[in-house]
Every structure is written in structure tokens, then in C-alpha cells.
C-alpha atoms as a PDB file:
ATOM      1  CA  UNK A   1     101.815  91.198  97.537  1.00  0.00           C
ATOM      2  CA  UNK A   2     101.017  93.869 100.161  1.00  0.00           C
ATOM      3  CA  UNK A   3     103.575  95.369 102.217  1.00  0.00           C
ATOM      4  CA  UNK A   4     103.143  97.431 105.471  1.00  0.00           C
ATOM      5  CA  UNK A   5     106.131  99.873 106.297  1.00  0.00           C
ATOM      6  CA  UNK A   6     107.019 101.620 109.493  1.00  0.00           C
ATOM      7  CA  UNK A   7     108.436 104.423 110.804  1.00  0.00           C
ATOM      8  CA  UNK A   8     108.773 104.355 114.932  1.00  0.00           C
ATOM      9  CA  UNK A   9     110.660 105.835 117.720  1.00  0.00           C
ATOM     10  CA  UNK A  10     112.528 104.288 119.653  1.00  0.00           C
ATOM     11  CA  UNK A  11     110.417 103.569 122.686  1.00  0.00           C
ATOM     12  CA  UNK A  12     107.053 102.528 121.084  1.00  0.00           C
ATOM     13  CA  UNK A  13     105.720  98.840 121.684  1.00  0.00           C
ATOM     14  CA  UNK A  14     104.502  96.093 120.154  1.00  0.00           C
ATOM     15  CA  UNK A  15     100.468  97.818 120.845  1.00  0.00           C
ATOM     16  CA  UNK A  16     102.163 101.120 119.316  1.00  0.00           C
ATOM     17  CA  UNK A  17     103.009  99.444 116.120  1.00  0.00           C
ATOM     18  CA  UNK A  18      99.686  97.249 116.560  1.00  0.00           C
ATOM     19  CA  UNK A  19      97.576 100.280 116.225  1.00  0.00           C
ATOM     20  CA  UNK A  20      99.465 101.734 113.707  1.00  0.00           C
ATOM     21  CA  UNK A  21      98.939  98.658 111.168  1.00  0.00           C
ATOM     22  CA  UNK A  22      95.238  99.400 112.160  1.00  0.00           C
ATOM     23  CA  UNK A  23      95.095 102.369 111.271  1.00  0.00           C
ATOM     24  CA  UNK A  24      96.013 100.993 107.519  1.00  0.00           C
ATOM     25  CA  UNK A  25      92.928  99.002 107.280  1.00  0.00           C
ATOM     26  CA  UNK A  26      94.240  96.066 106.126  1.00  0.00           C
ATOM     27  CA  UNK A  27      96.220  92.848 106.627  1.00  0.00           C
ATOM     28  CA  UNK A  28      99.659  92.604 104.684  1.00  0.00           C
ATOM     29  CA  UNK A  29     101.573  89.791 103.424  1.00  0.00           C
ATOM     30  CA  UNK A  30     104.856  91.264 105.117  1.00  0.00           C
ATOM     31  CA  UNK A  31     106.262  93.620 106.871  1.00  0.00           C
ATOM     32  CA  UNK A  32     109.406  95.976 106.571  1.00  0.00           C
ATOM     33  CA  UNK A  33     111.695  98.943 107.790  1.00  0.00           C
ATOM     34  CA  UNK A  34     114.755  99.930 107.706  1.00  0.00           C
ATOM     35  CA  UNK A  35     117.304  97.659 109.640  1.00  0.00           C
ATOM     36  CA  UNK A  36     117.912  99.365 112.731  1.00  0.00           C
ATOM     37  CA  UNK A  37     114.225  99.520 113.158  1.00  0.00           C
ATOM     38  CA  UNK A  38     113.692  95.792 112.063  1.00  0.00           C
ATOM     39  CA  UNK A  39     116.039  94.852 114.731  1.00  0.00           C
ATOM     40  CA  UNK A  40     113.852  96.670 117.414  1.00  0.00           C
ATOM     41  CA  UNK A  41     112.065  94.187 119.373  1.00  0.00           C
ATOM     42  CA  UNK A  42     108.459  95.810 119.248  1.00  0.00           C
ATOM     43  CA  UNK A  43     108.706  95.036 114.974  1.00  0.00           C
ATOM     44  CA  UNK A  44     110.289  91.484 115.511  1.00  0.00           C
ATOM     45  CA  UNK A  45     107.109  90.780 118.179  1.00  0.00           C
ATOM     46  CA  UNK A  46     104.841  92.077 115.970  1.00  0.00           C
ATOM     47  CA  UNK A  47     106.146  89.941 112.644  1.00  0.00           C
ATOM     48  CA  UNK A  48     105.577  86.810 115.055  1.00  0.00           C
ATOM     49  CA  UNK A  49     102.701  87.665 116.158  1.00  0.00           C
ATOM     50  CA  UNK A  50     101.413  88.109 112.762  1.00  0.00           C
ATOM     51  CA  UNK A  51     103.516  85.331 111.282  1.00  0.00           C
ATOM     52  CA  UNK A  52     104.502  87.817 108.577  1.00  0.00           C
ATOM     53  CA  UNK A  53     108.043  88.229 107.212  1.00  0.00           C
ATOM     54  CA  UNK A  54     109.984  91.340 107.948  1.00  0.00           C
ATOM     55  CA  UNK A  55     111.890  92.965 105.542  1.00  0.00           C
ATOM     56  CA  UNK A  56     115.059  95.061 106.519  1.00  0.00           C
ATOM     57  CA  UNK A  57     115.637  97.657 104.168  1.00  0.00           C
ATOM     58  CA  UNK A  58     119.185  99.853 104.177  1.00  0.00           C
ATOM     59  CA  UNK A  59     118.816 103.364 104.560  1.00  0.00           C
ATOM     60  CA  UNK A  60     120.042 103.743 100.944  1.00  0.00           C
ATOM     61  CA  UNK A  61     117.468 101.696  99.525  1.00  0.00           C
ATOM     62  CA  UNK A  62     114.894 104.118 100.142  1.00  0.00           C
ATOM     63  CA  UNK A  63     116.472 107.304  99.195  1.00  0.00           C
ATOM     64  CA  UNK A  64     114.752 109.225  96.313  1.00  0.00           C
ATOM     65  CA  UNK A  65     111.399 107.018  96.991  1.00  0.00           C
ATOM     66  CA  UNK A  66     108.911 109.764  95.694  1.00  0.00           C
ATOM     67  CA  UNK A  67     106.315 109.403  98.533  1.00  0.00           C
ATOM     68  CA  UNK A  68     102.840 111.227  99.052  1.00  0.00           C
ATOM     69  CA  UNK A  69     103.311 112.687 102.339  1.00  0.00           C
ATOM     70  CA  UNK A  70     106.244 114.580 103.405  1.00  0.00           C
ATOM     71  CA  UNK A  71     107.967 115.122 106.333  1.00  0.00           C
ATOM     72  CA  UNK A  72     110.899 117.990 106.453  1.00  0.00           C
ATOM     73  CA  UNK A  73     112.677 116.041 109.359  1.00  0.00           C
ATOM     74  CA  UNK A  74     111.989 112.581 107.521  1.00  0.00           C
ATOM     75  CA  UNK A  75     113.450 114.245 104.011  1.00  0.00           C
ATOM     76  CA  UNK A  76     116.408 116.047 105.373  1.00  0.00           C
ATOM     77  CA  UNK A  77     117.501 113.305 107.292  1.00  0.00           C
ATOM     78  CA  UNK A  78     116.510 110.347 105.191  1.00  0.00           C
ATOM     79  CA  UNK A  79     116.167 111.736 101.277  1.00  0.00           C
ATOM     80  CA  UNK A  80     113.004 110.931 101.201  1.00  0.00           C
ATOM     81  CA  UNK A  81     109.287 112.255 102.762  1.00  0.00           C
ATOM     82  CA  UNK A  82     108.136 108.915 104.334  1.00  0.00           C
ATOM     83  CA  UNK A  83     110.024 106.056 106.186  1.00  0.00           C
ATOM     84  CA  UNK A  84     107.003 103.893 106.101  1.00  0.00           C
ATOM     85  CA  UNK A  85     105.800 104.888 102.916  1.00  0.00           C
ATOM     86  CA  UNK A  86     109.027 104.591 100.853  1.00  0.00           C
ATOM     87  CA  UNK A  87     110.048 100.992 103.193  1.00  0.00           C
ATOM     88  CA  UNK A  88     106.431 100.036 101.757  1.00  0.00           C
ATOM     89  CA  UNK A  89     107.185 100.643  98.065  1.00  0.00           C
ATOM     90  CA  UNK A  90     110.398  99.337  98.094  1.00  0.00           C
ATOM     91  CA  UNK A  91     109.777  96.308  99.465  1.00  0.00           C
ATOM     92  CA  UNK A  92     106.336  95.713  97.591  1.00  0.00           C
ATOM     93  CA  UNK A  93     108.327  95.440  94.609  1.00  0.00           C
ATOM     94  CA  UNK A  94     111.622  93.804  95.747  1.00  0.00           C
ATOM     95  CA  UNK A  95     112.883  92.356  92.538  1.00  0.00           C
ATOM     96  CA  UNK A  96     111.360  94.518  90.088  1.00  0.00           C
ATOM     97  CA  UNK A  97     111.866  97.563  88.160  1.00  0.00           C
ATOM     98  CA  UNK A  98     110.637 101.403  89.488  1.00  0.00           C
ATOM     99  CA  UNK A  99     106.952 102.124  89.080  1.00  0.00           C
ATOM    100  CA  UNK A 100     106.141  98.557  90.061  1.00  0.00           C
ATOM    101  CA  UNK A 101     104.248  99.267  93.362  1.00  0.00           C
ATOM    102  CA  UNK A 102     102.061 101.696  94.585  1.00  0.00           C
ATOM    103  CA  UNK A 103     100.513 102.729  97.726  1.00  0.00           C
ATOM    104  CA  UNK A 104      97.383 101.976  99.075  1.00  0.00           C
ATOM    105  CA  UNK A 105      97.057 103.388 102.367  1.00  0.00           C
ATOM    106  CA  UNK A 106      99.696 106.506 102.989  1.00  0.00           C
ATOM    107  CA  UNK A 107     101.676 106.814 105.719  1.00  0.00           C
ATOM    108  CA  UNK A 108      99.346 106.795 109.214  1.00  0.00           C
ATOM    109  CA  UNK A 109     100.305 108.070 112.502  1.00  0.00           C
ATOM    110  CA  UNK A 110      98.915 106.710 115.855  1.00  0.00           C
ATOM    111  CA  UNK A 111      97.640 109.182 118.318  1.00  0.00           C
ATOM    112  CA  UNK A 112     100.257 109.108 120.414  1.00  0.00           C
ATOM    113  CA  UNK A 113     102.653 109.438 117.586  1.00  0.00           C
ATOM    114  CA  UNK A 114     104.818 106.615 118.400  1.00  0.00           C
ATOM    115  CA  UNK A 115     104.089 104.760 114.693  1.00  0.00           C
ATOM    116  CA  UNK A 116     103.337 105.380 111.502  1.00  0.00           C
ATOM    117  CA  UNK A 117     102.652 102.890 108.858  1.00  0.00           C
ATOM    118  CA  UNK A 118     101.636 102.619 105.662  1.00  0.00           C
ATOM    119  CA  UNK A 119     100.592 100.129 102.613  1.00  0.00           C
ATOM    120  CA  UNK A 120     101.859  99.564  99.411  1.00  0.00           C
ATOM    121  CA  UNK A 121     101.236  96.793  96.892  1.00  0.00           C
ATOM    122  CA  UNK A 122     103.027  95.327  94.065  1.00  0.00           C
ATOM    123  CA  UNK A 123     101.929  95.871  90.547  1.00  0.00           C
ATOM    124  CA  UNK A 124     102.049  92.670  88.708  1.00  0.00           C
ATOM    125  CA  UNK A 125     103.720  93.557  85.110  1.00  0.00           C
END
């Protein structure tokens, strides 16, 4: 299973998020951020558009989530370096153990800046 996570702000669009799941060059089996952004309209459109699930992740879920890039705003404000890349691990490997996903694209940011996204996928044991 493949899993693309996002990080947004608040005002970026459907096309924002679009590009940014471009960027990862590939197609994923679902979708997922945190809740408040899963809620956002421009993620919901997108999962239809798609077809794809969307997975809402709490903010606790992805604390700790060792991640290969690293944002100081992202880490001080979220414990870890990555919304997209830790909401992409975590929910690659809902239902298993740690060190059962890994990442395949890391996180990506449109030009604009509006998205980032990145792609993890679950490690079958």
C-alpha cells in the first residue's frame, strides 16, 4: 500500500495539492493528513477526484515520526520534521508495528509553496 501525505496552508487549492502529488511521481492507494487538514476542502476534492481514501491522522499520532527532511517550524510545533512525511509513514503502516513503512519519495514542495507531499509505502512483514 502506498500512501501520499500532506502538509498545506490554509489557502492552497485543489491544483495546489494536485501539483504537489506530482511532484511525488507516483499514484497512491490513499491519501492522509492530519484532521484539521483532512477536513479542508482542497484534500476532500482531491480524494474524490482521485477516488482515493483519506486518512485523518491526530496530531499525536505523528509525533516522534523520525522523518528525512526537517523543518525547525514543522519540529517545534509538531515533534516531528515533516507533516507529510511522518502522515505518510504512519498511515502506510496503520495496523502494524514501527519500522513497517518507509518512504519513497520525501517530502516535496510546490513552487509556490502552498503543498508539500510525500510517499511512503508499507513493508509487508
Amino acid at each position: 500500500m502506498r500512501v501520499a501525505g500532506f502538509g498545506f496552508r490554509a489557502e492552497a487549492t485543489v491544483a495546489d495539492l494536485r501539483n504537489a502529488l506530482a511532484l511525488t511521481g507516483a499514484r497512491p492507494d490513499a491519501l492522509a493528513s492530519l484532521t484539521a487538514k483532512a477536513a479542508a476542502p482542497a484534500l476532500q476534492n482531491l480524494a474524490q477526484e482521485l477516488a482515493l481514501p483519506l486518512i485523518a491522522l491526530q496530531e499525536e499520532d505523528i509525533v516522534g515520526e523520525q522523518t528525512l527532511t526537517c523543518s525547525p517550524r514543522i519540529k517545534s510545533r509538531f515533534g516531528t520534521g515533516s507533516v507529510a512525511e511522518a502522515c505518510a509513514l504512519v498511515a502506510a503502516r496503520q495496523g502494524l508495528g514501527p519500522q513497517r513503512s518507509r518512504l519513497i519519495t520525501p517530502r516535496v514542495t510546490t513552487a509556490d509553496g502552498m503543498a508539500t507531499a510525500a510517499l511512503a509505502e508499507r513493508l509487508e512483514p
